[in-house]
Protein backbone atom coordinates (compact mmCIF):
# COMPACT_ATOMS: atom_id res chain seq x y z
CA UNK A 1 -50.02 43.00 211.62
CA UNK A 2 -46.53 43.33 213.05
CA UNK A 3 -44.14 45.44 210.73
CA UNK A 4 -41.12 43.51 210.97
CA UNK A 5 -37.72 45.60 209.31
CA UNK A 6 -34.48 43.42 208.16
CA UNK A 7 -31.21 44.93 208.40
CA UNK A 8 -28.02 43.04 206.43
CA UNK A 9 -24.63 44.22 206.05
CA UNK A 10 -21.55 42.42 206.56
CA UNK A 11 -19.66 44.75 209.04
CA UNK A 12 -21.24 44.07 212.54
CA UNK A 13 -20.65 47.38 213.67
CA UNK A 14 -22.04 49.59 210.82
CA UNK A 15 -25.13 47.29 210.58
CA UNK A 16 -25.58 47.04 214.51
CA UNK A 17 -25.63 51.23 214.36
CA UNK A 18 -27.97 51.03 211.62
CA UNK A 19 -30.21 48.72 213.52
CA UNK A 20 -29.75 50.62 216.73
CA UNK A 21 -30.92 53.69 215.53
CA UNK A 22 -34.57 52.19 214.35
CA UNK A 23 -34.89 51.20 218.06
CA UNK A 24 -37.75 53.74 219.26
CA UNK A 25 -40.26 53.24 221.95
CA UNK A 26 -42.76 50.40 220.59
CA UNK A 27 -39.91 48.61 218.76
CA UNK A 28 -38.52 45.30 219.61
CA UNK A 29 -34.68 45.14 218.33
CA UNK A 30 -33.61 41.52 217.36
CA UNK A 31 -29.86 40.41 217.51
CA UNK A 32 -27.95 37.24 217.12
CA UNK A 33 -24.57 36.76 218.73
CA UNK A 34 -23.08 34.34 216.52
CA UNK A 35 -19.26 34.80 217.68
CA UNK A 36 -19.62 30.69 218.55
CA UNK A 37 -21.29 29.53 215.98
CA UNK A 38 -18.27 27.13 215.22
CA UNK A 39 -19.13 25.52 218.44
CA UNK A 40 -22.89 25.07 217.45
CA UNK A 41 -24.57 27.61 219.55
CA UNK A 42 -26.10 31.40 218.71
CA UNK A 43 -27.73 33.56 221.34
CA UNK A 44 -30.37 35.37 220.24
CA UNK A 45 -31.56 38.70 222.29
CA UNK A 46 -34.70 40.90 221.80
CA UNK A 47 -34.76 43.85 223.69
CA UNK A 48 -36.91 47.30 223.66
CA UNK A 49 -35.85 51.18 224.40
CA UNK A 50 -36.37 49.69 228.18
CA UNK A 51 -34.00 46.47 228.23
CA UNK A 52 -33.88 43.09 227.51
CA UNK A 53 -37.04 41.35 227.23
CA UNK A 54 -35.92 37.85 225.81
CA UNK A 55 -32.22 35.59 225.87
CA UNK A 56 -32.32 32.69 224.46
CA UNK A 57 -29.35 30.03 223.66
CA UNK A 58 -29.98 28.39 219.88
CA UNK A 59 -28.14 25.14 219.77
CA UNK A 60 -27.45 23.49 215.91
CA UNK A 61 -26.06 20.14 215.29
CA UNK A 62 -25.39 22.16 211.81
CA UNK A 63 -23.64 25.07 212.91
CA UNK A 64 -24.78 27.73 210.17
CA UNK A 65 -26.53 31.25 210.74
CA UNK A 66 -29.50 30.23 208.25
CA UNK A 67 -29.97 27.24 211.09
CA UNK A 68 -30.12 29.55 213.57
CA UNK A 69 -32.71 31.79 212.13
CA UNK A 70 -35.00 29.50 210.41
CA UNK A 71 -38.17 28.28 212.16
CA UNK A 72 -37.38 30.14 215.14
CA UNK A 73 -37.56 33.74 214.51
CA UNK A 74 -40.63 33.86 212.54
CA UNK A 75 -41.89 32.08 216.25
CA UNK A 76 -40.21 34.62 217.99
CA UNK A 77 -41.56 37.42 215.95
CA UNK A 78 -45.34 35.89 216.37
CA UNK A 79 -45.03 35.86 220.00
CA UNK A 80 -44.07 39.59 219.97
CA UNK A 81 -46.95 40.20 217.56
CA UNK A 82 -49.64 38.45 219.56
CA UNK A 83 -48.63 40.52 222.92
CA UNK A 84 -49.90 43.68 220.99
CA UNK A 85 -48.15 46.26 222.76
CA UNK A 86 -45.05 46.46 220.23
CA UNK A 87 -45.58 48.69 216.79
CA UNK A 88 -42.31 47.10 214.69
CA UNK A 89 -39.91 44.59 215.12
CA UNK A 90 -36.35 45.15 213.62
CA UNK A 91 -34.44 42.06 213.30
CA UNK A 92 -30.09 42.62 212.83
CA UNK A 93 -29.51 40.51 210.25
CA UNK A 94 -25.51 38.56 210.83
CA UNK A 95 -22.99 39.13 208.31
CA UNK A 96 -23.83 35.25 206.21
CA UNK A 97 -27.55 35.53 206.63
CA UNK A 98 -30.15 35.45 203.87
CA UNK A 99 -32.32 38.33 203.98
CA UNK A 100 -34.47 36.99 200.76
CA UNK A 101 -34.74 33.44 202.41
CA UNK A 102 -35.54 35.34 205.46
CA UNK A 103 -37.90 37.58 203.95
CA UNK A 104 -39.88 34.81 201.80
CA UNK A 105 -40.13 32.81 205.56
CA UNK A 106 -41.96 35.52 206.95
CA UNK A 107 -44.15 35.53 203.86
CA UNK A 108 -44.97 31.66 203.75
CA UNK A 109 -45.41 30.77 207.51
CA UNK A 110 -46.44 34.06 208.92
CA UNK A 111 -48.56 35.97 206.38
CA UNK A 112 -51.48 36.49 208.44
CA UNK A 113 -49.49 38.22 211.68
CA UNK A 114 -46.38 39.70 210.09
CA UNK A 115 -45.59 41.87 207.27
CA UNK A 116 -41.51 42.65 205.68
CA UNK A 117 -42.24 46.22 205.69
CA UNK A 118 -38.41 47.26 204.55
CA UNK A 119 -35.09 45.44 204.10
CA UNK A 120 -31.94 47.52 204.29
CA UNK A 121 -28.45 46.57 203.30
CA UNK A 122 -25.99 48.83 205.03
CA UNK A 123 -22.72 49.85 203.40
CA UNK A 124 -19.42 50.42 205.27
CA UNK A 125 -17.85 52.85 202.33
CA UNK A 126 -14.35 52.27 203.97
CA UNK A 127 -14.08 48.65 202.94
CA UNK A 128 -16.95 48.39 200.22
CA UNK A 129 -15.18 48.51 197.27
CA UNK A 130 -12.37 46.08 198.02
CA UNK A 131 -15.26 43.87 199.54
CA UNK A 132 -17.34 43.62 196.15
CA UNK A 133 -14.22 43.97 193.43
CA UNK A 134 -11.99 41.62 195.36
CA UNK A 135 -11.31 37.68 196.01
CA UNK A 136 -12.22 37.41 199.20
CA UNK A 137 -14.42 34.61 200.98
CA UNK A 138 -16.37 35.21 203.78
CA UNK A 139 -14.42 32.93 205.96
CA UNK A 140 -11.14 35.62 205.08
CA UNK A 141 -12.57 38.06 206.49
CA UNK A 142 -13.79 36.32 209.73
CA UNK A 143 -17.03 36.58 209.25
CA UNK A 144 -19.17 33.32 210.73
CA UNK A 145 -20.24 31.25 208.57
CA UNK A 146 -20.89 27.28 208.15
CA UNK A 147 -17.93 25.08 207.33
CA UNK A 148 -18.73 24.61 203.72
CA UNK A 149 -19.68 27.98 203.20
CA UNK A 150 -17.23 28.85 199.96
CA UNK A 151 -19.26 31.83 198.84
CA UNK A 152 -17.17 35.04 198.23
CA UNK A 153 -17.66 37.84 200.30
CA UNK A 154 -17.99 40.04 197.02
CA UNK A 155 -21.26 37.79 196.25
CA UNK A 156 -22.53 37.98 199.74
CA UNK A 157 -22.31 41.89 199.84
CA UNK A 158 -23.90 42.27 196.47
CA UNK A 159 -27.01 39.96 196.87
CA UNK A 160 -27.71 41.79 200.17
CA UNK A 161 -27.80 44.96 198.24
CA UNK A 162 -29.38 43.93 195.45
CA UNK A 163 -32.36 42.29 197.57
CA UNK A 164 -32.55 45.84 199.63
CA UNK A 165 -35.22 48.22 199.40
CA UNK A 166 -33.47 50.65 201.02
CA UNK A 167 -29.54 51.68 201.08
CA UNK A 168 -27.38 53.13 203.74
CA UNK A 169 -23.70 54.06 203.68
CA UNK A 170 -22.60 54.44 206.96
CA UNK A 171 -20.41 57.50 208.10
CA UNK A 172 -17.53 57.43 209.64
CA UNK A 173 -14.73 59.53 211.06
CA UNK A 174 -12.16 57.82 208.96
CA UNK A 175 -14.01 57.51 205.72
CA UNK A 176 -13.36 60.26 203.21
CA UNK A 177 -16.17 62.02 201.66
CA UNK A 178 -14.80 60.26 198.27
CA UNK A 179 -15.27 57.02 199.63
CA UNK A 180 -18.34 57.49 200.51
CA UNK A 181 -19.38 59.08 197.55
CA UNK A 182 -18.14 55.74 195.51
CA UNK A 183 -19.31 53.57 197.40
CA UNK A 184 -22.61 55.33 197.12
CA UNK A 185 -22.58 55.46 193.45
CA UNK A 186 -21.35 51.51 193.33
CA UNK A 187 -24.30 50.68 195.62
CA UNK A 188 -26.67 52.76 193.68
CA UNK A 189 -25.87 50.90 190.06
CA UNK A 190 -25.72 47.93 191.60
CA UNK A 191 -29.27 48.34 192.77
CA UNK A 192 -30.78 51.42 191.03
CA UNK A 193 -34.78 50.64 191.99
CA UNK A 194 -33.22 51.22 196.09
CA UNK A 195 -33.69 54.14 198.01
CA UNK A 196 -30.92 55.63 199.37
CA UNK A 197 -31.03 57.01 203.10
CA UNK A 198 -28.87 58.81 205.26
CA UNK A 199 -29.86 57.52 208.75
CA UNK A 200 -31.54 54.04 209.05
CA UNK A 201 -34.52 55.87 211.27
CA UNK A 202 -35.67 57.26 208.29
CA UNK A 203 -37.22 54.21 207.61
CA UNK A 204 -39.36 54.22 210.54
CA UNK A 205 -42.88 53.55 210.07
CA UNK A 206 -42.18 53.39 206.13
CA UNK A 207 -43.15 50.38 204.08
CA UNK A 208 -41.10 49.72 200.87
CA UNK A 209 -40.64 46.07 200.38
CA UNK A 210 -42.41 44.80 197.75
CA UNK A 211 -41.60 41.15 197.30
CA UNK A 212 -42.26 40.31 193.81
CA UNK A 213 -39.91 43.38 192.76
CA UNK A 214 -37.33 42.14 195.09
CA UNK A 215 -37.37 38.43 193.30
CA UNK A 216 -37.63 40.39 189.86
CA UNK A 217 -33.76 42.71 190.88
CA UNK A 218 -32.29 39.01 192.20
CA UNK A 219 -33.70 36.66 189.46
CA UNK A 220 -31.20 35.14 187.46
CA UNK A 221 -30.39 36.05 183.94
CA UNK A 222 -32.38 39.62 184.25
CA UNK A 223 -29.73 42.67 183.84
CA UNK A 224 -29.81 45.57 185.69
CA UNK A 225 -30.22 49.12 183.96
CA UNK A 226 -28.73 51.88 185.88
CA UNK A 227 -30.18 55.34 186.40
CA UNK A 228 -27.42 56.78 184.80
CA UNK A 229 -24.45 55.09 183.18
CA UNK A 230 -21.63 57.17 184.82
CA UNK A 231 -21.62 58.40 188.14
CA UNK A 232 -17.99 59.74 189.01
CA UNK A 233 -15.93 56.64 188.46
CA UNK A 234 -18.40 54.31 188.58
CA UNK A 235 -19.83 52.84 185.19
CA UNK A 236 -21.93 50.40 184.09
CA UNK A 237 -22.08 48.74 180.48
CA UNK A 238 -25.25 47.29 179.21
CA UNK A 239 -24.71 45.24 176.78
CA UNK A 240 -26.72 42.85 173.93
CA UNK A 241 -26.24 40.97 170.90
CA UNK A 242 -28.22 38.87 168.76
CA UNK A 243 -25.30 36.43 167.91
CA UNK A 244 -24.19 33.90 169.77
CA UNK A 245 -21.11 33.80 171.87
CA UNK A 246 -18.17 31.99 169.90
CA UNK A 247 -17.26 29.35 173.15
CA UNK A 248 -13.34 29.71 173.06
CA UNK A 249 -13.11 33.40 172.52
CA UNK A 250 -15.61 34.15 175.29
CA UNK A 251 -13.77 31.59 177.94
CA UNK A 252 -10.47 32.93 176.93
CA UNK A 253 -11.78 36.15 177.92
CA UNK A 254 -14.18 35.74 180.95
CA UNK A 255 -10.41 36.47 183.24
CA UNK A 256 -10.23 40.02 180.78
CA UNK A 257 -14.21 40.79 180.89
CA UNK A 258 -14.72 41.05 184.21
CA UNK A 259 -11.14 42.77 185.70
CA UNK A 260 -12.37 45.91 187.53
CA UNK A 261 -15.87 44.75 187.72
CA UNK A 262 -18.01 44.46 190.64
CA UNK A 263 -21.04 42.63 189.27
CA UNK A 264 -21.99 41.21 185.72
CA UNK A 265 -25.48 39.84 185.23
CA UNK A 266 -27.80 38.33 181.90
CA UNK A 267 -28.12 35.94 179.72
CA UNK A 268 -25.62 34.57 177.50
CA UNK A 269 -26.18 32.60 174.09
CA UNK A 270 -23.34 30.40 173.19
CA UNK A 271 -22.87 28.84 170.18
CA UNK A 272 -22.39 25.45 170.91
CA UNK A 273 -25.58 25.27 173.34
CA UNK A 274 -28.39 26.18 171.19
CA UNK A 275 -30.91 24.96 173.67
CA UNK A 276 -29.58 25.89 176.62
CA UNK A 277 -30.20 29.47 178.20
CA UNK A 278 -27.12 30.52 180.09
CA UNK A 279 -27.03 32.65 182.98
CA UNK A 280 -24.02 35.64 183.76
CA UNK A 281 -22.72 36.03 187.36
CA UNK A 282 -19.96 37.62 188.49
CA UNK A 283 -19.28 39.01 192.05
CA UNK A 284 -15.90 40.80 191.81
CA UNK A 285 -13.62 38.76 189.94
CA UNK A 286 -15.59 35.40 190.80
CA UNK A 287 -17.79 34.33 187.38
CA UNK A 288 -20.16 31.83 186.84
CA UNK A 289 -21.84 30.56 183.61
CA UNK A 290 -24.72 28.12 184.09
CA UNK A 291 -27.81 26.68 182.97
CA UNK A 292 -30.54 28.55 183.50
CA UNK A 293 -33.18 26.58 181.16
CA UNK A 294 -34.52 26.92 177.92
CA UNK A 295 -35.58 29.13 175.02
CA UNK A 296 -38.95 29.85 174.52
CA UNK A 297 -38.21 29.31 170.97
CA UNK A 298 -38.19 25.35 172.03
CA UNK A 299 -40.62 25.61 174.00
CA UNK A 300 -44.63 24.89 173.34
CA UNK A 301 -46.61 27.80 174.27
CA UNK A 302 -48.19 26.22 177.45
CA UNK A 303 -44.53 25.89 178.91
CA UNK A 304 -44.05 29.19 178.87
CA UNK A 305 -44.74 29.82 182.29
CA UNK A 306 -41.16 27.78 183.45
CA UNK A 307 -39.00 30.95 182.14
CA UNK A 308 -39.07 33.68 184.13
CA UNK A 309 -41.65 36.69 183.38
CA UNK A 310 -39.19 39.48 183.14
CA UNK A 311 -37.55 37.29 179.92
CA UNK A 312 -40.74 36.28 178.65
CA UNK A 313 -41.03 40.42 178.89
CA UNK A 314 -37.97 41.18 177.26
CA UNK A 315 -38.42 38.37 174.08
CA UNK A 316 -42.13 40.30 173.22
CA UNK A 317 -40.13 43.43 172.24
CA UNK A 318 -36.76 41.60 170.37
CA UNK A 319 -38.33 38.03 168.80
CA UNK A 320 -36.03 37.22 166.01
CA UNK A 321 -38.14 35.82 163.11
CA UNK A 322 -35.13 33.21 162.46
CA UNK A 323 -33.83 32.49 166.26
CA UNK A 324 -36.93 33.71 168.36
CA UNK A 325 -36.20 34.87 171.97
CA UNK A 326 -31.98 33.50 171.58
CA UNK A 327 -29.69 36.33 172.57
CA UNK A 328 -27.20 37.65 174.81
CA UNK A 329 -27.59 40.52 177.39
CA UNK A 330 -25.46 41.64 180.17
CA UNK A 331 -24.77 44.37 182.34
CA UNK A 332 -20.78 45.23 183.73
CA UNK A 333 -20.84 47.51 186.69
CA UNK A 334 -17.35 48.66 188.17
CA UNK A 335 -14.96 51.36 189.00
CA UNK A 336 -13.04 52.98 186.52
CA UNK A 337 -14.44 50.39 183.79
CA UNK A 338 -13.48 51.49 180.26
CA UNK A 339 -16.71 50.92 179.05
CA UNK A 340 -15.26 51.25 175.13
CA UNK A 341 -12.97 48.88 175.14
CA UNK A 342 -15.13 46.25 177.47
CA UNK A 343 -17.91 46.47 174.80
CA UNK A 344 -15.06 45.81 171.70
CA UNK A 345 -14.06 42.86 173.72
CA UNK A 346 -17.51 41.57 173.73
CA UNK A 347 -18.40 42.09 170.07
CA UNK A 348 -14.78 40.20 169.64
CA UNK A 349 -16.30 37.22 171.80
CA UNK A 350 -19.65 36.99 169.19
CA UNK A 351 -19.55 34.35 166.79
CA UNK A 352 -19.14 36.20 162.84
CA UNK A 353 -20.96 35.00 160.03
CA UNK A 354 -18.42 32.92 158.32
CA UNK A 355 -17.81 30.60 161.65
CA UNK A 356 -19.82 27.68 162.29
CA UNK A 357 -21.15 26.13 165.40
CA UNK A 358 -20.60 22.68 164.37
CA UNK A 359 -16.82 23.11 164.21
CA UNK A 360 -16.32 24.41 167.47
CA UNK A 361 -14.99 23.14 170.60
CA UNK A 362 -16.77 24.47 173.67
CA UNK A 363 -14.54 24.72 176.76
CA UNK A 364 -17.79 25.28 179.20
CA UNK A 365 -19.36 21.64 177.57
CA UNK A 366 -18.00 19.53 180.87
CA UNK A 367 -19.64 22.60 183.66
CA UNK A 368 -22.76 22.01 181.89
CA UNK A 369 -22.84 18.49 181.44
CA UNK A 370 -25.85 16.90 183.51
CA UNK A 371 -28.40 19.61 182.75
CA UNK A 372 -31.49 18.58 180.67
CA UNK A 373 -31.15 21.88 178.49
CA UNK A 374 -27.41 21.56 177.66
């Protein structure tokens, strides 16, 4: 079975370095030019320690780097496997690509010949921060991507990292040991179950990736406890309550809640949506609340299995005997948060004892309108 390593990042020149370096005799180094992708076209190169031992020209009538990739590198990779003179295969992941989609590919169509053995996000600590607390899209920062692609570069960089098994901040002569000290930190509570490494070839030959803890750090409405909960300015709030959100106060604060932040994740109660379970996520400064299902509570035991296990998990321990599994639980990562006055806003945002639900107008009503749990 071919070990196959993923590198992501969106710089191409930190994550090319990182990719380079894992390229040993017995390797096979995958790359993607994807500088035309506009145009429809990607070439794709594999090449070993002694040159280039395949070119090929990928033409899309849906110019889009997931097009590009799917199908045809899991063939690629199965042709290298079956030649059985190659010991790993490392692919270089481009800037807009999808490392889990990637990943579960591999998984699904070539489980028998190939095996994820590590994915790596790499950090470039000079832009890092701005990247993941700023407003950014992809397509700002000239990175290729399809047309339609509105995602935020802050979300791209974080679900990268968060999907990782492995971390590396790059060096550089320009970067300041305090830069790369916070962006360290900021990667490390983003993703606290990742290992951190200096140089990408200390991943050689090592097999990390685990895939259903990699779906358990990315699934929505789970929150992320960090190792620690300060680590030079970085800090991270976790954050629960077993009221429900009071709709207007919360959406007149969501611009206040997550200023500074770099990612917010959980589960949010609101008043006036009993039945629906809400999901928290916020890359940066971009937030989105949506529906992520139902309770358990109104749910029949044998439906269980539709919410996800790490929730299931987490209602075993806190069942309310009036409400059941309904409650809210977040965690605010970010530089320089004050973590005080973020959790007073909060506990401001939670419906008190004398309000009712019934009497409320809920601003997030027409974003949820459509879904069979709203």
């Amino acid at each position: 079975m071919l070990p196959v390593t993923l590198v992501t990042g969106v710089g191409d020149t930190t994550r090319g370095a990182a990719a380079a370096d894992l390229l040993v005799p017995g390797t096979v180094l995958v790359e993607y030019d994807v500088s035309e992708l506009a145009g429809g076209s990607v070439v794709r190169t594999a090449r070993t320690t002694a040159g280039l031992i395949d070119r090929e020209v990928i033409r899309m009538g849906h110019p889009c780097v997931s097009c590009a990739m799917r199908g045809s590198l899991v063939e690629l990779l199965r042709g290298i496997a079956a030649v059985e003179q190659y010991q790993a295969a490392v692919v270089n992941v481009p800037g807009a690509g999808d490392s889990q989609a990637l990943a579960e590919e591999v998984a699904r169509d070539a489980a028998e010949e190939l095996q994820v053995s590590v994915v790596l996000a790499v950090v470039d600590p000079g832009s890092f921060v701005v990247d993941v607390t700023g407003e950014d899209l992809l397509r700002d920062r000239g990175i290729p991507t399809a047309a339609e692609d509105g995602r935020a570069l802050a979300e791209a960089v974080v679900r990268q990292l968060e999907y990782a098994d492995a971390i590396l901040v790059a060096s550089g002569q320009s970067v300041s040991a305090s830069q790369s000290d916070t962006a360290g930190a900021l990667a490390r509570a983003i993703n606290p179950q990742a290992r951190m490494v200096a140089r990408a070839s200390e991943l050689a030959g090592v097999r990390l990736h685990d895939p259903d803890a990699a779906e358990a750090r990315v699934e929505p409405g789970a929150v992320s406890a960090p190792l620690m909960e300060e680590t030079g300015p970085v800090r991270t709030l976790v954050w629960s309550s077993d009221r429900p959100f009071h709709p207007e106060r919360l959406y007149d604060a969501l611009e206040d809640l997550v200023e500074n932040t770099a990612r917010g994740k959980g589960t949010v109660w609101l008043a006036t949506q009993p039945h629906a379970r809400l999901g928290w996520d916020s890359f940066g400064t971009n937030i989105t609340i949506g529906v992520l299902g139902r309770w358990l509570a109104d749910l029949p035991a044998e439906r269980w299995s539709e919410v996800s296990s790490s929730h299931q998990a987490r209602s075993l321990f806190e069942w309310h005997p009036e409400h059941g599994d309904r409650g809210s639980y977040l965690s605010i990562t970010g530089i320089g948060l004050d973590v005080w006055e973020l959790r007073r806003r909060l506990d401001g945002c939670a419906l008190r004892a004398d309000e009712e639900a019934s009497r409320l107008t809920d601003p997030f009503a027409p974003y949820l309108e459509g879904s069979t749990a709203a």
